[in-house]
N, C-alpha and C. Protein backbone atom coordinates (compact mmCIF):
# COMPACT_ATOMS: atom_id res chain seq x y z
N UNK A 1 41.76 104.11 20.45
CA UNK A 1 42.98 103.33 20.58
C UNK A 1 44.14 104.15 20.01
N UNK A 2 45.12 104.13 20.68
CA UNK A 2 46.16 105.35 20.72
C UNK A 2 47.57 104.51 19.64
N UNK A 3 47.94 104.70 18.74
CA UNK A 3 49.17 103.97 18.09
C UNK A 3 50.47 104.40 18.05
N UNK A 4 51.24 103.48 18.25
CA UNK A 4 52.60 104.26 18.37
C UNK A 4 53.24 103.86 17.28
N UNK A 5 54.00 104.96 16.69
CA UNK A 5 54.71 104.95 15.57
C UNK A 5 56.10 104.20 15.56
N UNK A 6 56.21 103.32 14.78
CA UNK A 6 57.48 102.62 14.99
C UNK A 6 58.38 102.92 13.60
N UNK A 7 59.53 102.63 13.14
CA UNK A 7 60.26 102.10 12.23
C UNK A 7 60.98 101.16 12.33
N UNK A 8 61.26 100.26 11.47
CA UNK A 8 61.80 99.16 11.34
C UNK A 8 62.95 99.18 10.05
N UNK A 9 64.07 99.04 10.41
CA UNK A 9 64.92 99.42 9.40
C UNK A 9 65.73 98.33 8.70
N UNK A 10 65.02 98.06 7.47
CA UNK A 10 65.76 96.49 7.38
C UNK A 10 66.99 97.05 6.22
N UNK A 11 67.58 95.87 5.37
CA UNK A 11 68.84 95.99 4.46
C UNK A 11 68.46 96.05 3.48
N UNK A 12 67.02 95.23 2.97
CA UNK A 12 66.90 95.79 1.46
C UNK A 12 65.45 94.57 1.11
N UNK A 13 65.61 94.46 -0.11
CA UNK A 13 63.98 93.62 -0.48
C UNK A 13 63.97 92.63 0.25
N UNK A 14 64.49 91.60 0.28
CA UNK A 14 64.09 90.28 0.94
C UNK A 14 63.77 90.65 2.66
N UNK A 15 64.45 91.91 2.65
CA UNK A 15 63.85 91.89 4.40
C UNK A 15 62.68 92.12 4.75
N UNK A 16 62.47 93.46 3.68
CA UNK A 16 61.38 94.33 3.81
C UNK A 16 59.78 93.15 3.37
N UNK A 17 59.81 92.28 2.55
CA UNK A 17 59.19 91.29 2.05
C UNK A 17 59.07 90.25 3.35
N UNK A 18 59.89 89.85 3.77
CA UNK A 18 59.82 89.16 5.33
C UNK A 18 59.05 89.97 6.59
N UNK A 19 58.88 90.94 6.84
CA UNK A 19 59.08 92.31 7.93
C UNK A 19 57.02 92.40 7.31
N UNK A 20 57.26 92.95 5.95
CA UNK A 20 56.10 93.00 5.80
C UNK A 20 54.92 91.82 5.84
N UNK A 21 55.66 90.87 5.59
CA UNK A 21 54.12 89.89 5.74
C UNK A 21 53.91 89.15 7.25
N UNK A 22 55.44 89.12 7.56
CA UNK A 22 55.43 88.07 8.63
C UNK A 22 55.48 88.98 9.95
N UNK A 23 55.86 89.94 10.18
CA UNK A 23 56.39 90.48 11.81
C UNK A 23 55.52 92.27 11.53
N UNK A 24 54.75 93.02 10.43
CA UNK A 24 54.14 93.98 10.59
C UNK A 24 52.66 93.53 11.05
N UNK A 25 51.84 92.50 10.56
CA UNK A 25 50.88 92.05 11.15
C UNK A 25 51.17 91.90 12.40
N UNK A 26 51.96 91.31 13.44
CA UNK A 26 52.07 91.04 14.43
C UNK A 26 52.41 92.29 14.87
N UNK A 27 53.11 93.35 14.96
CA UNK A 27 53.26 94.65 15.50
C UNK A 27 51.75 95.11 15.11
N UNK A 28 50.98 95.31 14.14
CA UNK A 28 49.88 95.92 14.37
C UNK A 28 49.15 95.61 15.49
N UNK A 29 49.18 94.11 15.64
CA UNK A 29 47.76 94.50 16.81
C UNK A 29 48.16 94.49 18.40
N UNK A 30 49.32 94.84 18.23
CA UNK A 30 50.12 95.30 19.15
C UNK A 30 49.81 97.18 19.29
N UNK A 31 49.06 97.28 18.36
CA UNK A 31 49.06 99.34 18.49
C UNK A 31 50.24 100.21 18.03
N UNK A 32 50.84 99.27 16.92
CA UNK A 32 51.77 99.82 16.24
C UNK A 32 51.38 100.67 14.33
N UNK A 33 51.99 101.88 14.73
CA UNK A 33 51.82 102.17 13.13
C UNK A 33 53.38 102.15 12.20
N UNK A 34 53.51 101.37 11.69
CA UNK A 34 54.75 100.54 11.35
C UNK A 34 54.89 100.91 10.08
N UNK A 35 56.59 101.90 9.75
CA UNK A 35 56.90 101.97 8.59
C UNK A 35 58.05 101.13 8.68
N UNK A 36 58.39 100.04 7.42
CA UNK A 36 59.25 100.03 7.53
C UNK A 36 60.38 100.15 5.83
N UNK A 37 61.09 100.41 6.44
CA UNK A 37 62.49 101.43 5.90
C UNK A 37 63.87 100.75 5.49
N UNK A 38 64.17 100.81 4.77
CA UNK A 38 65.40 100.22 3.83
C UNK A 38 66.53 101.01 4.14
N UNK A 39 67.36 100.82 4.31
CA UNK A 39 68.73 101.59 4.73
C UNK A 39 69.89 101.12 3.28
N UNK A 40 69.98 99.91 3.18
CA UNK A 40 71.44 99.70 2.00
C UNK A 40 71.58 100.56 1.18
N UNK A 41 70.75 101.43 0.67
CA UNK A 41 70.97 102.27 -0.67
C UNK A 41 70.89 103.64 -0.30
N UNK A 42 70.98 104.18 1.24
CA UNK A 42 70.67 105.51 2.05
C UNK A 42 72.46 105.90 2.21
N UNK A 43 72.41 107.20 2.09
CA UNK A 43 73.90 107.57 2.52
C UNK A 43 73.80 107.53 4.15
N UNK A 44 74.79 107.59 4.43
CA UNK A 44 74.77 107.33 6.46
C UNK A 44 74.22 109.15 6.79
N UNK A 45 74.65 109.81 5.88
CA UNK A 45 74.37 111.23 6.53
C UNK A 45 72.42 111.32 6.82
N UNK A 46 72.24 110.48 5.32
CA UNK A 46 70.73 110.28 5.37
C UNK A 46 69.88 109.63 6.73
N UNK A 47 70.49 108.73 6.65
CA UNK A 47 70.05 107.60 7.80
C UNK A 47 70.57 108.29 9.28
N UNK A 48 71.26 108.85 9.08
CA UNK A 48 71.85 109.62 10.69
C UNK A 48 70.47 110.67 11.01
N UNK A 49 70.08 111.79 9.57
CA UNK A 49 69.29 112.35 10.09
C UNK A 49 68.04 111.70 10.07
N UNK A 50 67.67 111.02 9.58
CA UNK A 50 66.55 110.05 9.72
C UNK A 50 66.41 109.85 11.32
N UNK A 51 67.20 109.14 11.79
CA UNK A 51 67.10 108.83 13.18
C UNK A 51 67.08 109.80 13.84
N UNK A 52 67.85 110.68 14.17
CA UNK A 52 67.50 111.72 14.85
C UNK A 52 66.01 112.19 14.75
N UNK A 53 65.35 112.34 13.68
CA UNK A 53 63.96 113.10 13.66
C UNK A 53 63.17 112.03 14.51
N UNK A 54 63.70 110.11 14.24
CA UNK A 54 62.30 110.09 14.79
C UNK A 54 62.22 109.81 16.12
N UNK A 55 63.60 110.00 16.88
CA UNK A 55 64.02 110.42 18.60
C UNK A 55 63.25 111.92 18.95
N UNK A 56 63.83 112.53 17.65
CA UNK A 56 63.15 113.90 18.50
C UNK A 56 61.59 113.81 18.17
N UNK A 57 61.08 112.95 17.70
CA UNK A 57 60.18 113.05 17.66
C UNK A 57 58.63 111.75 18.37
N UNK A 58 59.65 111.32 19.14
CA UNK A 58 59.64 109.98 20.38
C UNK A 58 58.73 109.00 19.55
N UNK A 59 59.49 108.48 18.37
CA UNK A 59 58.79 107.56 18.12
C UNK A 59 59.70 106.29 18.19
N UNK A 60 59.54 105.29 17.96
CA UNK A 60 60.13 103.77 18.53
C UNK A 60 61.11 103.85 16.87
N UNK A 61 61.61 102.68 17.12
CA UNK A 61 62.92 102.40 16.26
C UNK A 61 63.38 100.85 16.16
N UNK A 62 63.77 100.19 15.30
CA UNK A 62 63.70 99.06 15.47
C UNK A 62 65.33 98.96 14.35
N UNK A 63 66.17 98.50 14.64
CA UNK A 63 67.28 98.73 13.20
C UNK A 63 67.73 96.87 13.13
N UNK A 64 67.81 96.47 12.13
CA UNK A 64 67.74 94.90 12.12
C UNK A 64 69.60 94.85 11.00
N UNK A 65 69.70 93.59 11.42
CA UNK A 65 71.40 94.33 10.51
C UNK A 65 71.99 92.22 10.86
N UNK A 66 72.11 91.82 9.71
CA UNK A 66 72.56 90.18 9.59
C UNK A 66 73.71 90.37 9.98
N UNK A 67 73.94 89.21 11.01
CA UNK A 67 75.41 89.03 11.55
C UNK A 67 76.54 88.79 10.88
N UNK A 68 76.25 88.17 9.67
CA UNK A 68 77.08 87.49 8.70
C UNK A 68 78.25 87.03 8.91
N UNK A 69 79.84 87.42 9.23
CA UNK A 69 81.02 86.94 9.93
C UNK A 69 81.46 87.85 10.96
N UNK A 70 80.39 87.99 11.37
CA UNK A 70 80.72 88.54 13.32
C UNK A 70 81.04 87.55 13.63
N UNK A 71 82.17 87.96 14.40
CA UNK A 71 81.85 86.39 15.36
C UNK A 71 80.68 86.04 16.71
N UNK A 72 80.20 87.34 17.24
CA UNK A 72 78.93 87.29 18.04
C UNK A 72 78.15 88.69 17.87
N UNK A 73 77.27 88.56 18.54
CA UNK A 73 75.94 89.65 18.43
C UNK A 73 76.38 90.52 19.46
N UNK A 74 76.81 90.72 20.01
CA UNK A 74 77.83 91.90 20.70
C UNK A 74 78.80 92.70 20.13
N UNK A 75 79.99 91.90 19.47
CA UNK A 75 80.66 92.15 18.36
C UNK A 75 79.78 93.27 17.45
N UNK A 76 79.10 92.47 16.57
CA UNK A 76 78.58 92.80 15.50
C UNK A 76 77.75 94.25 15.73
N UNK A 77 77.21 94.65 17.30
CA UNK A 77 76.30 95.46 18.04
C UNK A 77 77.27 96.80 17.98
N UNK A 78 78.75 95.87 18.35
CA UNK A 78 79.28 96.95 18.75
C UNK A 78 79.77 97.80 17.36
N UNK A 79 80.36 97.43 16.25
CA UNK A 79 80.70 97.60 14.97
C UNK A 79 79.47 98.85 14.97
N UNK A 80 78.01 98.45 14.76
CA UNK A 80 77.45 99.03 14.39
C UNK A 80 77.33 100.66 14.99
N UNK A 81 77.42 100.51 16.31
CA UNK A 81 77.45 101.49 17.30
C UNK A 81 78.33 102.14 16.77
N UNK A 82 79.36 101.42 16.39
CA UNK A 82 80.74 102.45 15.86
C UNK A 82 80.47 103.42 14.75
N UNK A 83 79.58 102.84 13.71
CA UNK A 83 78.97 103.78 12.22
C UNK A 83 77.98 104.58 12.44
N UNK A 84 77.54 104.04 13.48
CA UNK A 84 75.83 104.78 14.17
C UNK A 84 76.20 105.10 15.65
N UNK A 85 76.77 105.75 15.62
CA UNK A 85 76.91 106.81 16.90
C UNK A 85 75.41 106.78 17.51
N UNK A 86 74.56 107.35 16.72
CA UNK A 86 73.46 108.08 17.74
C UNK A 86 72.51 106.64 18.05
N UNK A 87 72.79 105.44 17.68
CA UNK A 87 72.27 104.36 17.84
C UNK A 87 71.86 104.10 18.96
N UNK A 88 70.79 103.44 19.61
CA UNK A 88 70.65 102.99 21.16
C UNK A 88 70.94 101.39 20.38
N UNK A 89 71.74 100.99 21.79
CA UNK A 89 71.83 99.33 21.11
C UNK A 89 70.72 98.21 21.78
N UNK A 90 70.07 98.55 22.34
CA UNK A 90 69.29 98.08 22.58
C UNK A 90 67.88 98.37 21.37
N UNK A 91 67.89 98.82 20.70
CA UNK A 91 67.26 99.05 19.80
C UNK A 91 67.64 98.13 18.43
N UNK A 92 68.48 97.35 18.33
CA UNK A 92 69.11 96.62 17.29
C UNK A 92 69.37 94.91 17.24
N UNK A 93 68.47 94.88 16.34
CA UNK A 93 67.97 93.09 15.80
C UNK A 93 69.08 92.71 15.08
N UNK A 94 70.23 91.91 15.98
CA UNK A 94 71.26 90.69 14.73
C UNK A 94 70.75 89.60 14.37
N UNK A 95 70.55 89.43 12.97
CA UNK A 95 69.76 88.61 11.86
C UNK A 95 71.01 87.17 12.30
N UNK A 96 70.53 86.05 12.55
CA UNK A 96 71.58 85.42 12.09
C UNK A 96 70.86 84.78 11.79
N UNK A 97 71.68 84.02 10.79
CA UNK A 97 72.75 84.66 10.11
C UNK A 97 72.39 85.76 9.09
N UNK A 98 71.89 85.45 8.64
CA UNK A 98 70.93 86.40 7.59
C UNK A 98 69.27 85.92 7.35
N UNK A 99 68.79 86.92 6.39
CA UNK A 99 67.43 87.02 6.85
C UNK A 99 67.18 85.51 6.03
N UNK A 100 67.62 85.03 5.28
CA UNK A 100 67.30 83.65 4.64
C UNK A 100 67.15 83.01 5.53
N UNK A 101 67.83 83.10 6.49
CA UNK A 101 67.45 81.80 7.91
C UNK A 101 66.16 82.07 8.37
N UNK A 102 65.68 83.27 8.55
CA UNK A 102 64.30 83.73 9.36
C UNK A 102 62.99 82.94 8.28
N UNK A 103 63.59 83.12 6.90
CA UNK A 103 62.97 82.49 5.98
C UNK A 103 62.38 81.01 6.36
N UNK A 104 63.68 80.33 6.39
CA UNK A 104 63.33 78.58 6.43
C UNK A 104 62.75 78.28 7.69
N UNK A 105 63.11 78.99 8.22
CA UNK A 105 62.87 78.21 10.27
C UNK A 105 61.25 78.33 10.05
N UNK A 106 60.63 79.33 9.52
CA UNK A 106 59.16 78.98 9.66
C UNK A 106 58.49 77.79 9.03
N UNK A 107 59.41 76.74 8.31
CA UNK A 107 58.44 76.06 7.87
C UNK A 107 58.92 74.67 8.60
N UNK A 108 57.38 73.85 8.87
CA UNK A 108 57.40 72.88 9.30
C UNK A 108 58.14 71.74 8.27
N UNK A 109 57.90 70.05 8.69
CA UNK A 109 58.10 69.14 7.47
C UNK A 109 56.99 68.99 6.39
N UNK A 110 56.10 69.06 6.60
CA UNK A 110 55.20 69.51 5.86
C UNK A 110 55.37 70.02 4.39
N UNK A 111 55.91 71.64 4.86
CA UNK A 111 55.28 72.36 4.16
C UNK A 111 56.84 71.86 3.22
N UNK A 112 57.39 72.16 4.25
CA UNK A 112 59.44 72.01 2.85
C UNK A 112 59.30 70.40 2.26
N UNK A 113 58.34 69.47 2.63
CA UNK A 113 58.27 68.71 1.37
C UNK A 113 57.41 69.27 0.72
N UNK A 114 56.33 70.34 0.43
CA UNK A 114 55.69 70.26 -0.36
C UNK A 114 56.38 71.63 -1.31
N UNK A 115 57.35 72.18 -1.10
CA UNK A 115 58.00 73.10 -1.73
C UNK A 115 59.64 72.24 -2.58
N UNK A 116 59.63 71.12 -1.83
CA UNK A 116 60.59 69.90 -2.46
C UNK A 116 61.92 70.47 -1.83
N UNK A 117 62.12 70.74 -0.81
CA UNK A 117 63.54 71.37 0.26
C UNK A 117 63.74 70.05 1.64
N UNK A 118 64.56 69.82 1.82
CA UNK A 118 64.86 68.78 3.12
C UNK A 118 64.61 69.52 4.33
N UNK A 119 64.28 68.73 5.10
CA UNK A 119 63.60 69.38 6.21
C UNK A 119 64.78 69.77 7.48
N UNK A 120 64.93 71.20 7.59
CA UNK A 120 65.72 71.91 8.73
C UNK A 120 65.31 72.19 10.28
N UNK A 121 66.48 71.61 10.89
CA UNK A 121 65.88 71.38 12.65
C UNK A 121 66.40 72.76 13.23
N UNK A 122 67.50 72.82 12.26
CA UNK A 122 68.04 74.67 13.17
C UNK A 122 68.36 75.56 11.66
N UNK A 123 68.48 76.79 11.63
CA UNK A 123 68.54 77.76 10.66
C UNK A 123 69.51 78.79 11.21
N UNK A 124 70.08 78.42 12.25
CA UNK A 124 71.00 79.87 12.36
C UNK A 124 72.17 79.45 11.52
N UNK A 125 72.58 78.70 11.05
CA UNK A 125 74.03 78.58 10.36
C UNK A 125 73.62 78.92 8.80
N UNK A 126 72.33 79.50 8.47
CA UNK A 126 72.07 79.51 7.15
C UNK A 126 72.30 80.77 6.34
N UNK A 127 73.10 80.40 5.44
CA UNK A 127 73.73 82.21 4.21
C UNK A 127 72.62 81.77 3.12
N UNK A 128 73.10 83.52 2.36
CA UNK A 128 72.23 83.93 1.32
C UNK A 128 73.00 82.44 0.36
N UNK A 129 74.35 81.92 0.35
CA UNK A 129 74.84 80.58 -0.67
C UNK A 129 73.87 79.31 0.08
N UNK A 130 73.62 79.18 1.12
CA UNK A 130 73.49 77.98 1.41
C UNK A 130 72.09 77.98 1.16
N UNK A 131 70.94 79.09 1.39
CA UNK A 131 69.69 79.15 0.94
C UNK A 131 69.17 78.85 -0.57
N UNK A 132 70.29 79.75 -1.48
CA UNK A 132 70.37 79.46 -3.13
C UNK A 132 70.66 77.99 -3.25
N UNK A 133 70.86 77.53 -2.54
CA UNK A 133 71.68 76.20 -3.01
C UNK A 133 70.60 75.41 -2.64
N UNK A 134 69.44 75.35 -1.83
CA UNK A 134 67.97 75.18 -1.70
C UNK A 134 67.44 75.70 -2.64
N UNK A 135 67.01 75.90 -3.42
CA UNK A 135 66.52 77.02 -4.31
C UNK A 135 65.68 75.57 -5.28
N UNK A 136 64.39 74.98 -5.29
CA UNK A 136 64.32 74.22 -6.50
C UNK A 136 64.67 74.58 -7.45
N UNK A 137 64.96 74.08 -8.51
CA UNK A 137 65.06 74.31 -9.91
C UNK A 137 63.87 75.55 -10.41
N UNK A 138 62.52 75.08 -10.15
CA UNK A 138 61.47 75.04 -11.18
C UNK A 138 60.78 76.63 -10.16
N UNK A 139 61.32 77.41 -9.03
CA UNK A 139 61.50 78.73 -8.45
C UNK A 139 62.60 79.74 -9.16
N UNK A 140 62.24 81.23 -8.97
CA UNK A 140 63.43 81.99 -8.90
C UNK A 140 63.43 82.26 -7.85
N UNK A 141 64.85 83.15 -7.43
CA UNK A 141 64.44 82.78 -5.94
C UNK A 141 63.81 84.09 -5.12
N UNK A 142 63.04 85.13 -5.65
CA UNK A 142 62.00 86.21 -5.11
C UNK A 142 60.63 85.10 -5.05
N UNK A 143 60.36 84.49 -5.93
CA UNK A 143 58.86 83.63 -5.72
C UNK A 143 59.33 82.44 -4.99
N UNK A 144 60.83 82.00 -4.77
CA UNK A 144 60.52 80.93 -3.83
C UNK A 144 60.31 81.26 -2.54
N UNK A 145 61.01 83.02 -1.97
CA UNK A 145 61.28 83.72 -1.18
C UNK A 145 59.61 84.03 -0.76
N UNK A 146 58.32 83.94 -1.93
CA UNK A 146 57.16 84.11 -1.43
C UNK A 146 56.48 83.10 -1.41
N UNK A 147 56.98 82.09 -1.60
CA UNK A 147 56.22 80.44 -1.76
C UNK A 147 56.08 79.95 0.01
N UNK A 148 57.99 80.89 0.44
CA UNK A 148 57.34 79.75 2.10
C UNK A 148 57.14 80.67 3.17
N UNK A 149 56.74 82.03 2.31
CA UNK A 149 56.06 83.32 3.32
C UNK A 149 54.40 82.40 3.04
N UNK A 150 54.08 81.77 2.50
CA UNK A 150 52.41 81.42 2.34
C UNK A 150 52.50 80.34 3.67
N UNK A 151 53.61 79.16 3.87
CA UNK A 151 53.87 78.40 4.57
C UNK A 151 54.15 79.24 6.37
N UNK A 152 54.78 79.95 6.34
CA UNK A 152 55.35 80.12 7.27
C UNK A 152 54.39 80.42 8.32
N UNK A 153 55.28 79.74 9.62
CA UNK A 153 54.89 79.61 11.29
C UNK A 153 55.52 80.20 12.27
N UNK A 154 54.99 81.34 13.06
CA UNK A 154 55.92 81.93 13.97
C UNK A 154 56.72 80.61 15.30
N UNK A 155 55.60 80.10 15.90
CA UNK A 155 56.07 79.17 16.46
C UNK A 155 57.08 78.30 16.46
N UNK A 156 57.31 77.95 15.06
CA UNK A 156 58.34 77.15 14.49
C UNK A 156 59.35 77.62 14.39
N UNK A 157 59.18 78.97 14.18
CA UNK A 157 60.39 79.49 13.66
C UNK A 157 61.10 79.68 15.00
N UNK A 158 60.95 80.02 15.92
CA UNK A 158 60.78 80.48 17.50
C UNK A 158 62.07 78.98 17.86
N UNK A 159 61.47 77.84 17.31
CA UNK A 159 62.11 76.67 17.62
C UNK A 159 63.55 76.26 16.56
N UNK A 160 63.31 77.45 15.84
CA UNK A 160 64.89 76.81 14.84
C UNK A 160 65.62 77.87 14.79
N UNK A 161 65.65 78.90 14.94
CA UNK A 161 66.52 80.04 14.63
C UNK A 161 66.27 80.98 16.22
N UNK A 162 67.68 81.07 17.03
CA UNK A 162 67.59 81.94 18.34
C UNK A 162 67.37 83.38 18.09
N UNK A 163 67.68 83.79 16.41
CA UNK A 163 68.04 85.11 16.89
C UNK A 163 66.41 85.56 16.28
N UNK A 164 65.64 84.93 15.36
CA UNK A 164 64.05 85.02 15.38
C UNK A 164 63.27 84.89 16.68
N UNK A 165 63.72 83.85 17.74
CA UNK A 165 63.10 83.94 19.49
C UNK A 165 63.36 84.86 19.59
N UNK A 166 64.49 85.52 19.96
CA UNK A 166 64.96 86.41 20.82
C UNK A 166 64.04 88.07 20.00
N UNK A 167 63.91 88.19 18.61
CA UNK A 167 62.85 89.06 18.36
C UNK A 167 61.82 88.88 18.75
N UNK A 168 60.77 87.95 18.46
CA UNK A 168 59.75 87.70 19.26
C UNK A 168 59.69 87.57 20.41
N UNK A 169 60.52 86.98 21.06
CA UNK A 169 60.13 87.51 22.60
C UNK A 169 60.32 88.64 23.30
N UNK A 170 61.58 89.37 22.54
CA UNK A 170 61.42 90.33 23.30
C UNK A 170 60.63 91.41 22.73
N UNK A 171 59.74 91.91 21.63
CA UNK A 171 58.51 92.40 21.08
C UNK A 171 57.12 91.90 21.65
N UNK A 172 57.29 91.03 22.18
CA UNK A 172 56.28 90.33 22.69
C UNK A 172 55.24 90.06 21.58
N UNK A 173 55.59 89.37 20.83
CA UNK A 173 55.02 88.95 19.15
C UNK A 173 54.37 87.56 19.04
């Protein structure tokens, strides 16, 4: 069985913590050998040659980047294109809103009463303030951040947050 090398380039811990439990299992048995890679703390010269090596070196690419006050995922596509020249944009995941939303949408009613959170029908309007502001008391919020990775449902999530569908479907995940 032949694997293709991917990267996945998220913004920093909470992504890489999401990426890793929830969406690298699902690229593995897909025939993926999946690093994935932190960019916020990389100089752009870094990350420029980064990419280049792993074009010239035909491996896949995945760059993920939260919409935050774009006003759309085109917009926000295009911005990026602008800092990342050598970017393919078709290669690039807009988080919306941010990765906290990818967070909640996986959990059913269920599970967010049993974590003590009100139960959410959509997650794209959700920020890193409006997630803290969920936050029980009796969590910080890295272990609450792994309390509803134990909970979490791709399916579900598929049903509350478009810009989590639109990764999975088009990964075929």
């Amino acid at each position: 069985m032949e694997y293709k090398k991917i990267y996945v380039f998220v913004e920093g811990d909470d992504d890489i913590r999401f990426f890793e439990k929830i969406i690298k299992p699902k690229l593995q048995k897909k025939n993926y050998d999946i690093k994935i890679t932190p960019y916020a703390n990389t100089t752009k010269k870094y990350f420029l040659n980064l990419l280049k090596s792993i074009k010239s070196m035909n491996y896949d690419y995945i760059y993920t980047r939260d919409i935050n006050n774009a006003p759309c995922v085109t917009h926000k596509k295009r911005r990026i294109q602008k800092k990342i020249t050598n970017i393919d944009e078709n290669k690039i995941i807009v988080v919306i809103k941010e990765i906290e939303a990818w967070y909640l949408a996986g959990l059913n009613n269920e599970c967010a009463r049993k974590i003590k959170i009100g139960l959410l029908k959509n997650t794209d309007e959700i920020t890193k303030e409006k997630f803290n502001d969920l936050i029980p008391k009796k969590f910080e919020r890295r272990d609450f951040m792994v309390e509803i990775l134990k909970f979490f449902n791709i399916d579900i999530a598929t049903h509350k947050n478009r810009s989590f569908k639109y990764f999975i479907n088009k990964y075929d995940l």
